[in-house]
Structures are given as structure tokens and as C-alpha cells.
C-alpha atoms as a PDB file:
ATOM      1  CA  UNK A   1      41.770  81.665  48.619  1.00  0.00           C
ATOM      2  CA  UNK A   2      45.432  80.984  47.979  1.00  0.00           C
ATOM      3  CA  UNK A   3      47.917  81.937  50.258  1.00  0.00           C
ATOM      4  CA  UNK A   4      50.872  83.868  50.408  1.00  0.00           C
ATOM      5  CA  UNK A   5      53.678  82.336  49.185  1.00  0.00           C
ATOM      6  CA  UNK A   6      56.305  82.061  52.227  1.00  0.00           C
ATOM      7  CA  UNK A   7      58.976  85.005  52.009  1.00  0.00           C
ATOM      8  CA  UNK A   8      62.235  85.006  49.716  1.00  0.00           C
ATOM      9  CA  UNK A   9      65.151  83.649  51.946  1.00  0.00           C
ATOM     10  CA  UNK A  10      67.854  84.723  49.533  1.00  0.00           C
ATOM     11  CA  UNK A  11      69.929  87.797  49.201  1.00  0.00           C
ATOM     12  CA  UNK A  12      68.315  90.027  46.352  1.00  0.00           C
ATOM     13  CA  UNK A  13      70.494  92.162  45.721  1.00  0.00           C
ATOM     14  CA  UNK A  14      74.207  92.093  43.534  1.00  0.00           C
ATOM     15  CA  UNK A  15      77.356  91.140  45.287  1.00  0.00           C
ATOM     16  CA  UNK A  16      79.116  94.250  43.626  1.00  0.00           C
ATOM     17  CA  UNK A  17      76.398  96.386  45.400  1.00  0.00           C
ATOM     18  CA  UNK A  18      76.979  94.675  48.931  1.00  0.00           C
ATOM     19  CA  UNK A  19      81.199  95.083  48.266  1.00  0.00           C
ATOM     20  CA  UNK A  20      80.801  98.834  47.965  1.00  0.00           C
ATOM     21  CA  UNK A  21      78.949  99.355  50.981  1.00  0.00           C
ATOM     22  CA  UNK A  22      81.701  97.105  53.038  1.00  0.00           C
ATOM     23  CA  UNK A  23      83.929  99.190  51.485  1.00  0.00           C
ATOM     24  CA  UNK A  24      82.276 102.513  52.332  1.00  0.00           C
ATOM     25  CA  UNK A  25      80.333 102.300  54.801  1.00  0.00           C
ATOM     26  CA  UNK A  26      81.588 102.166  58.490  1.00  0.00           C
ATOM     27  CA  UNK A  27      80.929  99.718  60.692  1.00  0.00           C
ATOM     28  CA  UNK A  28      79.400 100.653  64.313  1.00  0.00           C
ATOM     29  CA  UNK A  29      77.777  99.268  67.472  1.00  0.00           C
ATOM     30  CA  UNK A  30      74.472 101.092  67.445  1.00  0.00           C
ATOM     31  CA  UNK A  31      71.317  99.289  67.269  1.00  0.00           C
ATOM     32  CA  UNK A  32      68.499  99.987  64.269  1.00  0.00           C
ATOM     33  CA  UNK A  33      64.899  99.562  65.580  1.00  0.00           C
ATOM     34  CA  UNK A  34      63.139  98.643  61.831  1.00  0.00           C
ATOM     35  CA  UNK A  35      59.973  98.343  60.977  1.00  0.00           C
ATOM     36  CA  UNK A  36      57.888  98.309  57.727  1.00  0.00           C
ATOM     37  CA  UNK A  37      55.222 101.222  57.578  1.00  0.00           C
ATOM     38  CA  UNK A  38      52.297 100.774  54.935  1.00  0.00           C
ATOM     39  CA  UNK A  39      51.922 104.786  54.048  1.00  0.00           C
ATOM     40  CA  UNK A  40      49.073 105.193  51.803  1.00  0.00           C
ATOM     41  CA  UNK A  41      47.820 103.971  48.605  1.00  0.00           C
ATOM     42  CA  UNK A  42      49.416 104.934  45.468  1.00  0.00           C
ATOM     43  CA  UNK A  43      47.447 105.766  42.561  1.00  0.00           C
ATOM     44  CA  UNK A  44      48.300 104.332  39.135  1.00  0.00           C
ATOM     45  CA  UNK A  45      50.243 106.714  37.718  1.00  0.00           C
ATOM     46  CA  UNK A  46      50.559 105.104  34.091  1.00  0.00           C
ATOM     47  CA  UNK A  47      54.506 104.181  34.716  1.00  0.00           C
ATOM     48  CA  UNK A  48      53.526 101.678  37.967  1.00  0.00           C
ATOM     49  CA  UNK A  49      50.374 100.211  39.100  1.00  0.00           C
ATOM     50  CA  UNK A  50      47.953 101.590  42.549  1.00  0.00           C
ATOM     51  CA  UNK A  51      50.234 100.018  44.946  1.00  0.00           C
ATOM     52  CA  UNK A  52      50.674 100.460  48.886  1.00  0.00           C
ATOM     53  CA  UNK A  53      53.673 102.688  49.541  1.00  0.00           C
ATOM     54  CA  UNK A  54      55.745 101.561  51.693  1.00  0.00           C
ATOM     55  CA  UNK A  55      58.754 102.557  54.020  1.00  0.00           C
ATOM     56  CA  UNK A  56      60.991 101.040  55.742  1.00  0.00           C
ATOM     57  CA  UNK A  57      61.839 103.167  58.760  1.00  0.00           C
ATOM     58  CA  UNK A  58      65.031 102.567  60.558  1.00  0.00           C
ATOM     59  CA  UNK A  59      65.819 104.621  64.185  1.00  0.00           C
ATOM     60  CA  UNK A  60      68.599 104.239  65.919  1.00  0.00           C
ATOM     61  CA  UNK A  61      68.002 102.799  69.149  1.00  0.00           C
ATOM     62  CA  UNK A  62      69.958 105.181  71.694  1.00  0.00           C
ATOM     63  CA  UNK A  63      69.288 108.493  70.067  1.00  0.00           C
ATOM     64  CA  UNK A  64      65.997 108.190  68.214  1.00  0.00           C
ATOM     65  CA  UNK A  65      67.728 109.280  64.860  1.00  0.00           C
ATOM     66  CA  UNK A  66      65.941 108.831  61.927  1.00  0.00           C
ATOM     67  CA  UNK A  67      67.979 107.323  59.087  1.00  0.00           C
ATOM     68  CA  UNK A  68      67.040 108.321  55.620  1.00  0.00           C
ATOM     69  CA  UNK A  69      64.871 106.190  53.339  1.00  0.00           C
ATOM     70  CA  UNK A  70      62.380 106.302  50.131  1.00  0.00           C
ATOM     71  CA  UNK A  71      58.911 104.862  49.660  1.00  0.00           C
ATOM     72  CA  UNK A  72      59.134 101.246  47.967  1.00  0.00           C
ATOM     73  CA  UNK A  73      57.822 100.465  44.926  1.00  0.00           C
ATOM     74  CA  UNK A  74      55.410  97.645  44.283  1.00  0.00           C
ATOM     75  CA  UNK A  75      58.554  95.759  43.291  1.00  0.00           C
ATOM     76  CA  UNK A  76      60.943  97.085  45.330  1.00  0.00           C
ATOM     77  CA  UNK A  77      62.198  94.397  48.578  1.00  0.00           C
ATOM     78  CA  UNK A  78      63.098  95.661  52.369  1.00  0.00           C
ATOM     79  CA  UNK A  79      66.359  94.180  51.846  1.00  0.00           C
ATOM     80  CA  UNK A  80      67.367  96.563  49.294  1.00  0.00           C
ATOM     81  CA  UNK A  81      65.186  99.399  51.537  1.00  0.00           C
ATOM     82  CA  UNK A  82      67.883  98.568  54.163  1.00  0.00           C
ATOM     83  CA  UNK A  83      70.989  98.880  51.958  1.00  0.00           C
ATOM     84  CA  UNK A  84      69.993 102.294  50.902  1.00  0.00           C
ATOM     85  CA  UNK A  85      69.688 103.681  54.441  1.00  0.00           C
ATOM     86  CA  UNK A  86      72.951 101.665  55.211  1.00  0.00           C
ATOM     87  CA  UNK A  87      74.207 103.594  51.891  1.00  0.00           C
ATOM     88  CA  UNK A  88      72.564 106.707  52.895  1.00  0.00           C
ATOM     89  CA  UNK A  89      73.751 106.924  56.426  1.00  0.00           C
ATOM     90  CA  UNK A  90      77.507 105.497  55.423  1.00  0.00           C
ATOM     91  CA  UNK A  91      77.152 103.220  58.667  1.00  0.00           C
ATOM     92  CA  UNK A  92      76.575  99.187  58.983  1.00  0.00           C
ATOM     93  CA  UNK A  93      74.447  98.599  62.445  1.00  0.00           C
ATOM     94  CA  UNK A  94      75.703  95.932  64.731  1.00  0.00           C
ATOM     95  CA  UNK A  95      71.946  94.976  65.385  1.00  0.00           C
ATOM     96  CA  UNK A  96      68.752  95.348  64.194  1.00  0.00           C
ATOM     97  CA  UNK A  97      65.801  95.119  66.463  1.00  0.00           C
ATOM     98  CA  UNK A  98      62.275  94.599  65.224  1.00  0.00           C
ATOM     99  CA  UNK A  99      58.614  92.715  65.893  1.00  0.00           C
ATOM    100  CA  UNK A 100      58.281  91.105  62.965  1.00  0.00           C
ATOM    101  CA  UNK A 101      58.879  87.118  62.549  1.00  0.00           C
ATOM    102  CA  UNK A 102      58.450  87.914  58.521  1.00  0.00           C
ATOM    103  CA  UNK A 103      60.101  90.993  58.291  1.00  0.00           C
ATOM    104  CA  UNK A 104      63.308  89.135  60.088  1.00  0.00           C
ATOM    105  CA  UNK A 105      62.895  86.451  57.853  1.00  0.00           C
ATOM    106  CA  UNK A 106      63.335  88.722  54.869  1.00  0.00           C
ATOM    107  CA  UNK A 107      66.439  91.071  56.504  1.00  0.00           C
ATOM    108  CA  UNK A 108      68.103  87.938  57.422  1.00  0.00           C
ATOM    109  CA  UNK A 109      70.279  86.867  54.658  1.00  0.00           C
ATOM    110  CA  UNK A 110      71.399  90.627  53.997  1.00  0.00           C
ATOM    111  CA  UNK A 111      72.563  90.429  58.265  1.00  0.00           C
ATOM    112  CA  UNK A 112      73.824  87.689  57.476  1.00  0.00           C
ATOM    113  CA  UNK A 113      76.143  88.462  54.760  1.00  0.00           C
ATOM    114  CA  UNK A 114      77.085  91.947  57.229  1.00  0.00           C
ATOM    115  CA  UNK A 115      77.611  90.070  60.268  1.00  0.00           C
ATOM    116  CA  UNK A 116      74.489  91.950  61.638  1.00  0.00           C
ATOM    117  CA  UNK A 117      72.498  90.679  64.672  1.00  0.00           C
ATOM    118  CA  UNK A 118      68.885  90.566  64.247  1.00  0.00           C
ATOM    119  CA  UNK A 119      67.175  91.044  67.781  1.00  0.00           C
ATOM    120  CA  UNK A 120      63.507  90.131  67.914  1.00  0.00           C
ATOM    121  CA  UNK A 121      61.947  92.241  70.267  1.00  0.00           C
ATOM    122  CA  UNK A 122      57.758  93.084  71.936  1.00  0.00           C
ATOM    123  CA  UNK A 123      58.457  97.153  71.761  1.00  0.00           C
ATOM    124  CA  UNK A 124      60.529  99.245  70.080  1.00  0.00           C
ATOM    125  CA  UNK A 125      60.527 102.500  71.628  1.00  0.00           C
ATOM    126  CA  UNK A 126      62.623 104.952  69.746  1.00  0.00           C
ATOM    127  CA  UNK A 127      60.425 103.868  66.611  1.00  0.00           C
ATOM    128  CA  UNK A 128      57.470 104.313  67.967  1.00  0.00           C
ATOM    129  CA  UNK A 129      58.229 107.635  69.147  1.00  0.00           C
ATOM    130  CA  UNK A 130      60.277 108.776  65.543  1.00  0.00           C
ATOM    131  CA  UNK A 131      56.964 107.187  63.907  1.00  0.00           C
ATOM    132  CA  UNK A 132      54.457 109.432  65.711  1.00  0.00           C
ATOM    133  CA  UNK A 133      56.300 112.348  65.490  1.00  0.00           C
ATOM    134  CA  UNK A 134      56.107 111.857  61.358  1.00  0.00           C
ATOM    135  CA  UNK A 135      53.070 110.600  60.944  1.00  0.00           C
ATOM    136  CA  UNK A 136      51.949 114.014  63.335  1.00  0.00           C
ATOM    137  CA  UNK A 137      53.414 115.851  60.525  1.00  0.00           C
ATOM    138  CA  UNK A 138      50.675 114.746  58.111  1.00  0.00           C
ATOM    139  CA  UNK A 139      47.917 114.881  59.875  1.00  0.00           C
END
């Protein structure tokens, strides 16, 4: 069985893409709690392939918000998932908290290029608690 290959340490996305959001977005000292959610299998719907959907579910640490973001598509990489909710929310985190050695290793050269702190962490409260309280809903 081969293995994975080991995850993409570059910065996928454009540099014109990452100079708008400096230039929109604010920067603030909140903390993101991330984490990658596998949602359900997606069907083949003639356009894409049956894929896992996936989300990439950002909470702000303090207040439990919920920052706005779309399912991924079998293509689609975290690192652009987090510069939508950056776009979405019009904010750059000072920190990003999360469990995951790989999904740090694939956020890292977009937190680097923002100056953002990655924070690996065992819990992350205000996700888990934002998490159950959606995944409640569809149930």
C-alpha cells in the first residue's frame, strides 16, 4: 500500500489574492481554534467526483463565534478554506490554535506570510462546543 505523500509546504494560493486581504482585512488579537471536519460523503454529481466534504471550521477562541466557511471540494486546500473565512469575516487572527501536527503543517506557510501564530494545542474548547451545537442541528 503506498503512502500518503507528505503535505504541500508551499503557499497555494496567488500573491494578488493574499495583497487584497492585507489590504482589507483588519488585523486583530483574537485567537481562531481550527479544525478540519470530514462532513459526509458527496455523491458524484457528474461536474465532480463522490468526494468527502469537508469544512474547515474556525471559532474564535474567547467568544465561541463561528466564522463563515463553505464545504471543500475534492480539490480545494485548507489554506485557501482559511483565506475565505479571513475574507469572509474581514479580520486576520493573531493566532490560530489547533490539534493537528498535519493540519499546522499545511496552514503554516499562509501564517507565515500573515505574521500569524500557530498554537498547537490537546483541547480546543470553543470548537468543540460550536461543533456540537451544528452537528445537533442535523441530527
Amino acid at each position: 500500500m503506498a503512502s500518503l505523500p507528505p503535505p504541500s509546504l508551499a503557499v497555494e494560493v496567488d500573491n494578488p489574492r493574499m495583497n487584497r486581504i492585507r489590504g482589507r482585512c483588519r488585523r486583530v488579537t483574537e485567537d481562531w481554534e481550527v479544525r478540519l471536519l470530514a462532513l459526509a460523503r458527496i455523491a458524484d454529481s457528474g461536474d465532480e467526483p463522490a468526494h468527502w466534504g469537508r469544512m474547515l471550521l474556525a471559532v474564535e477562541a474567547e467568544s465561541g463565534f463561528v466564522f463563515p466557511s463553505g464545504v471543500l471540494g475534492p480539490g480545494e486546500s485548507v489554506q485557501n478554506a482559511l483565506l475565505a473565512s479571513m475574507e469572509r469575516a474581514g479580520i486576520v487572527p493573531d493566532r490560530l490554535r489547533l490539534t493537528s501536527f498535519l493540519l499546522a503543517e499545511q496552514l503554516s506557510p499562509i501564517a507565515t506570510a500573515f505574521g500569524i501564530k500557530i498554537e498547537r494545542v490537546a483541547k480546543l474548547p470553543s470548537l468543540e462546543r460550536a461543533s456540537a451545537h451544528l452537528t445537533g442541528r442535523f441530527r
